[in-house]
Protein backbone atom coordinates (compact mmCIF):
# COMPACT_ATOMS: atom_id res chain seq x y z
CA UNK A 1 0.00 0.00 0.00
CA UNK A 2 0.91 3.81 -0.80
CA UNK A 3 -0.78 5.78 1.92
CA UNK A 4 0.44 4.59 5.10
CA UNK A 5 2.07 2.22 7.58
CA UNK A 6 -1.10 1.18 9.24
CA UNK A 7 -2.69 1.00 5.18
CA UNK A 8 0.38 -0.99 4.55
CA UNK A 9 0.32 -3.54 7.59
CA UNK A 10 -3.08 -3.73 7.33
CA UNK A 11 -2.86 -4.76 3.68
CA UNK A 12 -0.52 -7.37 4.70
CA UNK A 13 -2.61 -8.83 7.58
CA UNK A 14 -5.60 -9.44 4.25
CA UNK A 15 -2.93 -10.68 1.75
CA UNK A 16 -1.44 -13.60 4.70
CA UNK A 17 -4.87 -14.50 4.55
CA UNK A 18 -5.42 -14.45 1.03
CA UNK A 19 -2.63 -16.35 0.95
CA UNK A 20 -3.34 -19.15 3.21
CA UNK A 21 -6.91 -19.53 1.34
CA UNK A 22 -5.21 -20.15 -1.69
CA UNK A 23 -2.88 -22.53 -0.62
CA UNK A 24 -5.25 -24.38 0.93
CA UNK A 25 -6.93 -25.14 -2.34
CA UNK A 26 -3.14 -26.84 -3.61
CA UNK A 27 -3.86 -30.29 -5.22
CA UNK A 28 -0.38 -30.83 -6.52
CA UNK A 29 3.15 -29.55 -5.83
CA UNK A 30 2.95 -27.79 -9.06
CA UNK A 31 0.73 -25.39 -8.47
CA UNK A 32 2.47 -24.20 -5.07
CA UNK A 33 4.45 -21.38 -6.72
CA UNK A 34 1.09 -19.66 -8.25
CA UNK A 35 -0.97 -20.17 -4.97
CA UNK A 36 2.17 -18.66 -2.63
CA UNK A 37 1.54 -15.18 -4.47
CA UNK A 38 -0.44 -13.69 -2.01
CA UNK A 39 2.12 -13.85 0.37
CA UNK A 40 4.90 -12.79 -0.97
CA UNK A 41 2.70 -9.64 -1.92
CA UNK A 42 1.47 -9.84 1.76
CA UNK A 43 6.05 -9.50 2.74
CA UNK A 44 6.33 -6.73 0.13
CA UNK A 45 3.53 -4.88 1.85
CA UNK A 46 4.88 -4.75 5.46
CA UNK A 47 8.19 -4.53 4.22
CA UNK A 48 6.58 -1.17 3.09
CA UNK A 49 4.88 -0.77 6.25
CA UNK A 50 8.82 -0.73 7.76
CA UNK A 51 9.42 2.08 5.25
CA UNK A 52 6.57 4.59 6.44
CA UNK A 53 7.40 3.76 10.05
CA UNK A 54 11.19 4.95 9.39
CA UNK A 55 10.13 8.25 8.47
CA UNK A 56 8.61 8.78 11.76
CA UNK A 57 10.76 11.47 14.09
CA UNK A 58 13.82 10.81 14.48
CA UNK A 59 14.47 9.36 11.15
CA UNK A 60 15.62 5.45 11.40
CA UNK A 61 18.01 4.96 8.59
CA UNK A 62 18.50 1.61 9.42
CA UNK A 63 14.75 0.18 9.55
CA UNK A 64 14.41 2.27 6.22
CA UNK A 65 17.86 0.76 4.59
CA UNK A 66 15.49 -2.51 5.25
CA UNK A 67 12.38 -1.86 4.31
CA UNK A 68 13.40 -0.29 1.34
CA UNK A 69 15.39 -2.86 0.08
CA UNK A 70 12.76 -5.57 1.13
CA UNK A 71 10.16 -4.38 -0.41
CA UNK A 72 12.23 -3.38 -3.79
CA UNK A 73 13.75 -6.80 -3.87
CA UNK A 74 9.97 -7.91 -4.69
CA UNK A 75 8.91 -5.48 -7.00
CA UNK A 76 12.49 -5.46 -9.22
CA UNK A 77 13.84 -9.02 -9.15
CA UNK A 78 11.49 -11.37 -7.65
CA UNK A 79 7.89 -10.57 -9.47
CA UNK A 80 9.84 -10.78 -13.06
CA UNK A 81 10.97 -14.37 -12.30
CA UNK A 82 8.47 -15.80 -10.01
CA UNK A 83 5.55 -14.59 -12.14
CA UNK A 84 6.57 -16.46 -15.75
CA UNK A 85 7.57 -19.54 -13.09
CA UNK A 86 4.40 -19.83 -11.49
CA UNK A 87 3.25 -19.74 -15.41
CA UNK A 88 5.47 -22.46 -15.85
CA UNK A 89 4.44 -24.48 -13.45
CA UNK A 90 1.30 -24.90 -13.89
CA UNK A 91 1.02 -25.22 -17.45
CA UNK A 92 0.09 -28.41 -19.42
CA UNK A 93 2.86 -29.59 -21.42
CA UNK A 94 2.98 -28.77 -24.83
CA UNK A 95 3.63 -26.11 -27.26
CA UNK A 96 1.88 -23.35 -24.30
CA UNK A 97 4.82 -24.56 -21.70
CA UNK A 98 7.69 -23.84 -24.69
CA UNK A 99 6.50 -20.43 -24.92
CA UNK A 100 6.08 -19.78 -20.93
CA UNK A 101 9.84 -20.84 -20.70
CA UNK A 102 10.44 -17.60 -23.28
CA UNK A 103 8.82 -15.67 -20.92
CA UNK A 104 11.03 -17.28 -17.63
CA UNK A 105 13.99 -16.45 -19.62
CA UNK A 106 12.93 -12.54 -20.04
CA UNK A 107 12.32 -12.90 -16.29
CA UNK A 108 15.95 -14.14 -15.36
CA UNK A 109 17.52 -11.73 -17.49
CA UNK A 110 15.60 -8.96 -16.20
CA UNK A 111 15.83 -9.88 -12.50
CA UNK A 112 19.64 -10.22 -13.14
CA UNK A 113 19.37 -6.67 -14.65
CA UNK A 114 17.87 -5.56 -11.69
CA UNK A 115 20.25 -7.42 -9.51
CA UNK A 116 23.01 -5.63 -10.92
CA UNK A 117 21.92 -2.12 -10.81
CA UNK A 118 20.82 -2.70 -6.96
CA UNK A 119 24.33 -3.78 -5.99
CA UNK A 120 25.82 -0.98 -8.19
CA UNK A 121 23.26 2.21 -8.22
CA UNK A 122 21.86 3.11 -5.45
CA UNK A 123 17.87 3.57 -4.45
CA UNK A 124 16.14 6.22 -2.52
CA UNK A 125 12.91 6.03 -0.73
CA UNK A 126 11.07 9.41 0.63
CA UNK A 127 7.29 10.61 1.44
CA UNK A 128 6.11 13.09 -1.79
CA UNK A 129 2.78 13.95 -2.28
CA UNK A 130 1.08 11.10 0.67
CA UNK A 131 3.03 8.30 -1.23
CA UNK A 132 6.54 6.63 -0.83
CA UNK A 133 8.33 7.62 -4.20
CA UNK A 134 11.29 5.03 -4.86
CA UNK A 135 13.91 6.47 -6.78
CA UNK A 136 16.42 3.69 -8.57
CA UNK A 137 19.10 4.37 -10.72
CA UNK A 138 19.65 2.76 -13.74
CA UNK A 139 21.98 2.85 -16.57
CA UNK A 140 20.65 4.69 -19.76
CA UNK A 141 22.05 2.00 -21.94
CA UNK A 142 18.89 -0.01 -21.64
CA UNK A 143 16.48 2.91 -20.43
CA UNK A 144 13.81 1.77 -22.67
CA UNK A 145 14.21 -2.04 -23.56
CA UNK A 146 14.56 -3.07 -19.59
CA UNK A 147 10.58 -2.13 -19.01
CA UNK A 148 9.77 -4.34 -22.33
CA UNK A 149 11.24 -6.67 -19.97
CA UNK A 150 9.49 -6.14 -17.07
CA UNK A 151 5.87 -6.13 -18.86
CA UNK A 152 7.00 -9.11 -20.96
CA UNK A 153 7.41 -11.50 -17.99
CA UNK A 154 5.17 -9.99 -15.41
CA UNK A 155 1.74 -8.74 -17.66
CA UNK A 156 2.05 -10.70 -20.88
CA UNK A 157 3.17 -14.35 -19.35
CA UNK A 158 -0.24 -14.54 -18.51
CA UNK A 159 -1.77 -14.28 -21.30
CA UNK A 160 -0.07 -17.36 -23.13
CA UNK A 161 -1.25 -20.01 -20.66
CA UNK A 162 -3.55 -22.65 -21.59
CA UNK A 163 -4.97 -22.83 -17.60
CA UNK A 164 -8.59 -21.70 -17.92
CA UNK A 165 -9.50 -17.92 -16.24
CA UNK A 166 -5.16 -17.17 -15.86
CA UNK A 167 -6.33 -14.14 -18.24
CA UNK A 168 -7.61 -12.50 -15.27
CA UNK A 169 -4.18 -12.36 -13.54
CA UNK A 170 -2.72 -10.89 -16.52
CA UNK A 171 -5.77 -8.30 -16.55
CA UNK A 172 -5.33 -7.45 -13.24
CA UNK A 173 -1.85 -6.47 -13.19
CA UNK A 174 -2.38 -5.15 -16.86
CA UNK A 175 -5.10 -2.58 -15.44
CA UNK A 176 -3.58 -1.71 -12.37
CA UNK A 177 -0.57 -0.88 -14.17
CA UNK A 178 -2.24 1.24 -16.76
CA UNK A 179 -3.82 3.30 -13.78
CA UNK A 180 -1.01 3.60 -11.76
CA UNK A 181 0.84 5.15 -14.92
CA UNK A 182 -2.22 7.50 -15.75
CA UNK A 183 -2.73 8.52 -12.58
CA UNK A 184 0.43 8.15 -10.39
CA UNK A 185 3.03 8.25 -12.43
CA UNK A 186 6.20 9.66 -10.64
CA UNK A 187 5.01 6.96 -7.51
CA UNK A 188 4.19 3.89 -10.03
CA UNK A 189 6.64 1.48 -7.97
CA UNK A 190 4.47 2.28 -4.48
CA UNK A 191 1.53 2.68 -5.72
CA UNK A 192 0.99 -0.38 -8.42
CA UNK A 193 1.15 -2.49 -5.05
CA UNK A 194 -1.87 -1.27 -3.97
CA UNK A 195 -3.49 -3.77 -6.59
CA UNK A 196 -1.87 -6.49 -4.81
CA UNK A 197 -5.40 -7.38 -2.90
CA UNK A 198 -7.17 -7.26 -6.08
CA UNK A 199 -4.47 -9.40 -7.79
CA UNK A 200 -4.07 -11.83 -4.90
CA UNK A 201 -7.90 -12.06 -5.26
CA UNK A 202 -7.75 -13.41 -8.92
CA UNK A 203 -5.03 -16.17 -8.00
CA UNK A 204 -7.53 -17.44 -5.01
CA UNK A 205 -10.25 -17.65 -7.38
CA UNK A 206 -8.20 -19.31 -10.27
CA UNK A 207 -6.96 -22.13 -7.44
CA UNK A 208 -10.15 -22.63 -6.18
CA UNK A 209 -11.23 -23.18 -9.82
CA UNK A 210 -8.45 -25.62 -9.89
CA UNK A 211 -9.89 -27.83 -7.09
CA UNK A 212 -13.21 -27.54 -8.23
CA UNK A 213 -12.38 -28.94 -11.34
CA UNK A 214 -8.66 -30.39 -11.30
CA UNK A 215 -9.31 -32.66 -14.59
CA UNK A 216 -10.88 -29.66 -16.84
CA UNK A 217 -9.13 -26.39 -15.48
CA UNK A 218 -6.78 -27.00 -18.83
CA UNK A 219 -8.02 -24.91 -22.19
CA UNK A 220 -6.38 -28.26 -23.90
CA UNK A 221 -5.16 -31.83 -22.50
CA UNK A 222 -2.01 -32.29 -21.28
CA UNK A 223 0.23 -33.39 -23.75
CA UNK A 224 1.69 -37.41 -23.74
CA UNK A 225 5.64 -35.77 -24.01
CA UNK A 226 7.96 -35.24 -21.21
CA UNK A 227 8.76 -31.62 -22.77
């Protein structure tokens, strides 16, 4: 969450829950990557929380050098991977899983990206304007293909699975991204996250669909290869 620390523990205290719903709904090991979602939103979030808190008088550098880098560690190198992963993961094998391993390829080389310029730039975190505004410096080299990136393994992933109602993961983020840009666009880092509910939401419903129906949650049937 964007607005406060209580906003932002608060927002963790739902998305533990959210979490815990889904993975009660796990059938097979598989599918344990997609349903843990909500909770590593629900760390990001009071990681967050941490942030707000080290603002308060006298300024803790230390509990901010944490949160900071906590909650960044989520939204810059662990969402690009984990996302396409999850994708992976649960996927029926065929020609859908070859092009979800395109996508966890993006994701390795952009969370390596991002690895790099966090160990070699360094990130700011600060109150403007009632939100946290995260500033991270990056090399202009790739100022403009690293986001392709991003949106490649994060919001399009998605998209290319053959697991029935997965489109709505992709159309959450996809939204909340296009609003957070519209309408918050020098705090889009913070304030994307405050879809996380909404997005956690989706992956509940999608693994309870799952256990409702574990032989027909598949667009097509799984494939007889070992590809």
């Amino acid at each position: 969450m964007c607005f406060s620390a209580t906003a932002s523990f608060s927002a963790s205290v739902v998305l533990v829950g959210i979490g815990i719903a889904s993975i009660k709904q796990i059938q097979t090991k598989s599918q344990i990557v997609f349903a843990c979602i909500p909770l590593f939103f629900a760390i990001q979030q009071f990681n967050e929380g941490l942030v707000w808190v080290s603002f308060a008088n006298p300024f803790n550098a230390e509990l901010n050098l944490y949160g900071k880098y906590g909650f960044l560690i989520f939204s810059q190198i662990i969402w690009p991977l984990w996302i396409p992963i999850a994708m992976v993961m649960v996927e029926n094998k065929g020609e859908r899983r070859k092009i979800q391993r395109v996508f966890v390829a993006i994701g390795i080389t952009e969370s390596l990206y991002q690895f790099y310029c966090m160990l070699n730039y360094p990130a700011h975190a600060e109150i403007l304007g009632q939100h946290i505004y995260y500033h991270i410096d990056h090399p202009d080299t790739f100022k403009y293909l690293e986001p392709a990136f991003y949106i490649a393994a994060i919001i399009v992933s998605p998209f290319f699975t053959s697991v029935r109602k997965m489109w709505l993961v992709g159309m959450a983020i996809l939204i909340s991204c296009i609003i957070t840009v519209i309408f918050f666009q020098h705090y889009t880092v913070s304030v994307w996250c405050f879809f996380a509910s909404i997005i956690s939401m989706s992956v509940y419903f999608i693994m309870r669909k799952i256990r409702m129906s574990p032989n027909s949650y598949l667009k097509e049937p799984r494939a007889a290869s070992n590809s």
